[in-house]
Protein backbone atom coordinates (compact mmCIF):
# COMPACT_ATOMS: atom_id res chain seq x y z
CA UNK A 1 9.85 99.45 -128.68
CA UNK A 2 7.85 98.25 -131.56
CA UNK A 3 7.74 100.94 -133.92
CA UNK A 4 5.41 99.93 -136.76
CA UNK A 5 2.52 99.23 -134.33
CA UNK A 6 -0.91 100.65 -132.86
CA UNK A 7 0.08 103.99 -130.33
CA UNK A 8 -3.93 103.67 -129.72
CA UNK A 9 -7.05 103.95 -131.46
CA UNK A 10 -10.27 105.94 -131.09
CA UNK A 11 -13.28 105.20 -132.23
CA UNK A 12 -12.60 105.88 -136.06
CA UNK A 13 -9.28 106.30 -136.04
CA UNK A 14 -5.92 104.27 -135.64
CA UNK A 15 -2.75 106.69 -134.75
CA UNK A 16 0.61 104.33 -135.30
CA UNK A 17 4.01 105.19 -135.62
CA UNK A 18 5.62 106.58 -138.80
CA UNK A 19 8.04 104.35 -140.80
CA UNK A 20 9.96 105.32 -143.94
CA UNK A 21 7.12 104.24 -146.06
CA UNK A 22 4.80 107.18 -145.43
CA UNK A 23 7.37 109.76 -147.16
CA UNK A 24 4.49 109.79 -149.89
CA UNK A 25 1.87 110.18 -147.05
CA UNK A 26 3.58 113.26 -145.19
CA UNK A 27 4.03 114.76 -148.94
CA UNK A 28 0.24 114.26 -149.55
CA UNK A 29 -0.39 116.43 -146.27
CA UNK A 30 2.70 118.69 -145.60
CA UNK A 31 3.21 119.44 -149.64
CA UNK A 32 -0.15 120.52 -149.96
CA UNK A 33 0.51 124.64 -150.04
CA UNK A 34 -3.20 125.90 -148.79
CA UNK A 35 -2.78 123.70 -145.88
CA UNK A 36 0.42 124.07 -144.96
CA UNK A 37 -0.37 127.85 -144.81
CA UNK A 38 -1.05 127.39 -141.09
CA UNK A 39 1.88 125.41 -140.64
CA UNK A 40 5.45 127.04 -139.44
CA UNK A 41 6.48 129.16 -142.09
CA UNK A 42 3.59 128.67 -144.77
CA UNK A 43 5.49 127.13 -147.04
CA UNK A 44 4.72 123.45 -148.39
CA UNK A 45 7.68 120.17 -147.84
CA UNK A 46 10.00 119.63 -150.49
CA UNK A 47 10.02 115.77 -151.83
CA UNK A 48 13.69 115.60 -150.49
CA UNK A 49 12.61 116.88 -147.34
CA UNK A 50 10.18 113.79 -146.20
CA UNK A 51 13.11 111.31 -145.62
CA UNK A 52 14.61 113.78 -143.51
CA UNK A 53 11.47 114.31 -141.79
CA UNK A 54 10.85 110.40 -141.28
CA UNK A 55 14.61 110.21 -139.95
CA UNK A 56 13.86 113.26 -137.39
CA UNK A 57 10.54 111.69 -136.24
CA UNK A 58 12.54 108.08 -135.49
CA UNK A 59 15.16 109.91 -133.63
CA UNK A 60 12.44 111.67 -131.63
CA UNK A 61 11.07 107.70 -130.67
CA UNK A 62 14.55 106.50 -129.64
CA UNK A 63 15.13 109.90 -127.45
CA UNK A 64 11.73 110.57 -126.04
CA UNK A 65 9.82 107.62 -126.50
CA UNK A 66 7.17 109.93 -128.36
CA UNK A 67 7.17 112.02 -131.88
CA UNK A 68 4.76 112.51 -135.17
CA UNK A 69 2.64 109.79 -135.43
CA UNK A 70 0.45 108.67 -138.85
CA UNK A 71 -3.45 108.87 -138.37
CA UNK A 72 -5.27 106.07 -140.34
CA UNK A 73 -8.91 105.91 -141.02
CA UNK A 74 -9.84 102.55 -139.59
CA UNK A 75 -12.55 101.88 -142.40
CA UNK A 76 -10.64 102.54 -145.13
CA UNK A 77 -7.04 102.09 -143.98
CA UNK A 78 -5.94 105.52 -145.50
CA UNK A 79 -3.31 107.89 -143.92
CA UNK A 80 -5.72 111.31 -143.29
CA UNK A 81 -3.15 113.10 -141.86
CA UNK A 82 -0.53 112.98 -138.77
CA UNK A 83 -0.33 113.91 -134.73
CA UNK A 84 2.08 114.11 -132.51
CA UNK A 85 3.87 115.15 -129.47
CA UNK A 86 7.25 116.93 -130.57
CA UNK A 87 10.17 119.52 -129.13
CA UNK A 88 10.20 121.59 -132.27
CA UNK A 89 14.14 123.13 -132.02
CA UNK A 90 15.10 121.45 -128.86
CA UNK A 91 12.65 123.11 -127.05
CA UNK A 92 12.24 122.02 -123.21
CA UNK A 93 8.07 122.49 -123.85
CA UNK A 94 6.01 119.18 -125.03
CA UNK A 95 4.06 120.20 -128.11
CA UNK A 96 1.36 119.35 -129.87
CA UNK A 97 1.02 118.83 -134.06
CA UNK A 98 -1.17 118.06 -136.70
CA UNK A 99 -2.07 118.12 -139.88
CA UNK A 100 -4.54 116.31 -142.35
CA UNK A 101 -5.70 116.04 -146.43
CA UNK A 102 -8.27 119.03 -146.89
CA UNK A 103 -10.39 116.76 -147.63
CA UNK A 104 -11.05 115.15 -143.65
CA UNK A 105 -11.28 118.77 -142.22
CA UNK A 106 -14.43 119.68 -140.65
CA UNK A 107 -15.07 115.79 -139.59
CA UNK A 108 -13.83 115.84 -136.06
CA UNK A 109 -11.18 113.61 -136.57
CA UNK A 110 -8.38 116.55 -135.50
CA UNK A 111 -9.80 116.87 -132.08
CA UNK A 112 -10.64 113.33 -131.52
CA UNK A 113 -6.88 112.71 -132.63
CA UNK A 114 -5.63 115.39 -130.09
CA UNK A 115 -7.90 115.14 -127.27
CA UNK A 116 -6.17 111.17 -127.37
CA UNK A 117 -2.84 112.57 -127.89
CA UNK A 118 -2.62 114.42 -124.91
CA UNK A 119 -4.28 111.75 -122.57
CA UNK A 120 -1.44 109.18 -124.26
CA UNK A 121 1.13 112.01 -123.28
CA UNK A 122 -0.31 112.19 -119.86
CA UNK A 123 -0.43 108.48 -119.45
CA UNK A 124 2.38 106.63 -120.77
CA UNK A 125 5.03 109.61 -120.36
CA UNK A 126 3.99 111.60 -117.33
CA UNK A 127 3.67 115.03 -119.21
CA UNK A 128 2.30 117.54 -116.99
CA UNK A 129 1.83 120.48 -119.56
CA UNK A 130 1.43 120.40 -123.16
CA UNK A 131 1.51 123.72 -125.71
CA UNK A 132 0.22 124.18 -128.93
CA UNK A 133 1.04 126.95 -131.41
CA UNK A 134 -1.16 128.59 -133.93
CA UNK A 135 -1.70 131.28 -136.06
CA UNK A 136 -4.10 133.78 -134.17
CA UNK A 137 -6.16 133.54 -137.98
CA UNK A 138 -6.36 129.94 -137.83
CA UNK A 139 -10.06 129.92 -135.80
CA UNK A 140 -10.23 126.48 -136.92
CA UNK A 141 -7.16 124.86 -135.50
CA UNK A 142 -7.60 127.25 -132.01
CA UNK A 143 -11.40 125.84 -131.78
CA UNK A 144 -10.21 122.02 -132.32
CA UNK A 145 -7.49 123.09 -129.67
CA UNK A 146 -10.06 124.13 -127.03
CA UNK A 147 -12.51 121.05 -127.59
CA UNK A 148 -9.74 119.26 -126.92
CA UNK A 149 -9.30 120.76 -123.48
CA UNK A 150 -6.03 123.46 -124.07
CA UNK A 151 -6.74 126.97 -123.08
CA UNK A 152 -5.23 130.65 -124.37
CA UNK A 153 -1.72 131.12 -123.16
CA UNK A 154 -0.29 134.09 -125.05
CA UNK A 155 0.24 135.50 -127.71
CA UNK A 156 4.05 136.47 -128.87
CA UNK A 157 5.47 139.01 -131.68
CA UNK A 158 8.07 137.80 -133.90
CA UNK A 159 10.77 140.06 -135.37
CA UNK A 160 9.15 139.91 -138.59
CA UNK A 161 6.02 141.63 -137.08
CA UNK A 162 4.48 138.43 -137.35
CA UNK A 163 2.54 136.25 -134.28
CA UNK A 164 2.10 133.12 -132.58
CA UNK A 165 -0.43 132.22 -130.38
CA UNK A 166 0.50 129.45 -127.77
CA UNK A 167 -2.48 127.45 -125.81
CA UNK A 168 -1.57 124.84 -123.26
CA UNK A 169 -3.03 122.29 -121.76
CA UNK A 170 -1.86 121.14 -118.06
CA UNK A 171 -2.44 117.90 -115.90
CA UNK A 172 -4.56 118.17 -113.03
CA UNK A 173 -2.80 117.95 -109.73
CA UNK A 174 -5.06 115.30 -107.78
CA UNK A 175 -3.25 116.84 -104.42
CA UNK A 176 -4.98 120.32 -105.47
CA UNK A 177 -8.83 120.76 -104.67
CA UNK A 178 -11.09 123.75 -105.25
């Protein structure tokens, strides 16, 4: 597999595997603490933390052919933010992430990223269902999710009194009519 190339593009966007030179990039994004409010446990990336997290992301490549990819602005050639297609933990469930600078939210470019991501799941690994996890007070991230075709799944309670809401998004069957 070539891993510094093109996954696929969209109209303003080019979504390419990560290599170890965009530690500075995921810092940029995941270090930034008002974003990463949304994200897992609210709390920004350490600097020592981005190698590991570049090391993770190639393992994911080698062991399912998929993982965090970096989103590039085509006219500028600037790293917004990054996608992917993950099994946060181990977990058996393909899900989706993101994450961009603060300063591309609001342009689109999150759901035309993951409205791509999931066909590119679909397509080139056969995924049949696809989750996504949010905070139930991040309106922004659930309304990106559901332009980008994933519906309400639940909602579950964490032992900190804490929640997560989980949309999904699943293939249609083509044997299955209405």
């Amino acid at each position: 597999m070539n891993v510094l190339g093109d996954i696929f593009q969209t109209e303003r966007l080019r979504v390419r595997h990560i290599t170890d030179e965009d530690a500075k990039h995921l810092y940029a994004v995941y270090g930034d603490a008002e974003a990463m409010r949304w994200v897992d446990d609210g709390e920004p990336i350490a600097w020592e933390d981005c190698g590991r997290w570049v090391d993770v992301t190639l393992r994911n490549y080698e062991m399912y052919g998929y993982g965090m990819s970096a989103v590039v602005l085509k006219s500028s050639d600037t790293v917004i933010g990054f996608c992917g297609i993950v099994h946060p933990g181990g977990q058996q469930e393909a899900e989706i992430k993101y994450a961009f600078l603060r300063a591309y939210w609001g342009q689109g470019f999150a759901t035309e990223v993951v409205r791509s991501m999931i066909a590119y799941g679909e397509n080139h690994f056969a995924l049949r269902r696809i989750i996504a996890t949010i905070d139930p007070d991040n309106g922004g991230s659930r309304r990106v999710l559901i332009k980008s075709g994933m519906s309400y799944c639940d909602t579950q309670r964490h032992e900190d009194g804490s929640y997560t809401e989980i949309l999904d998004w699943c293939a249609i069957d083509p044997g299955i009519t209405s």
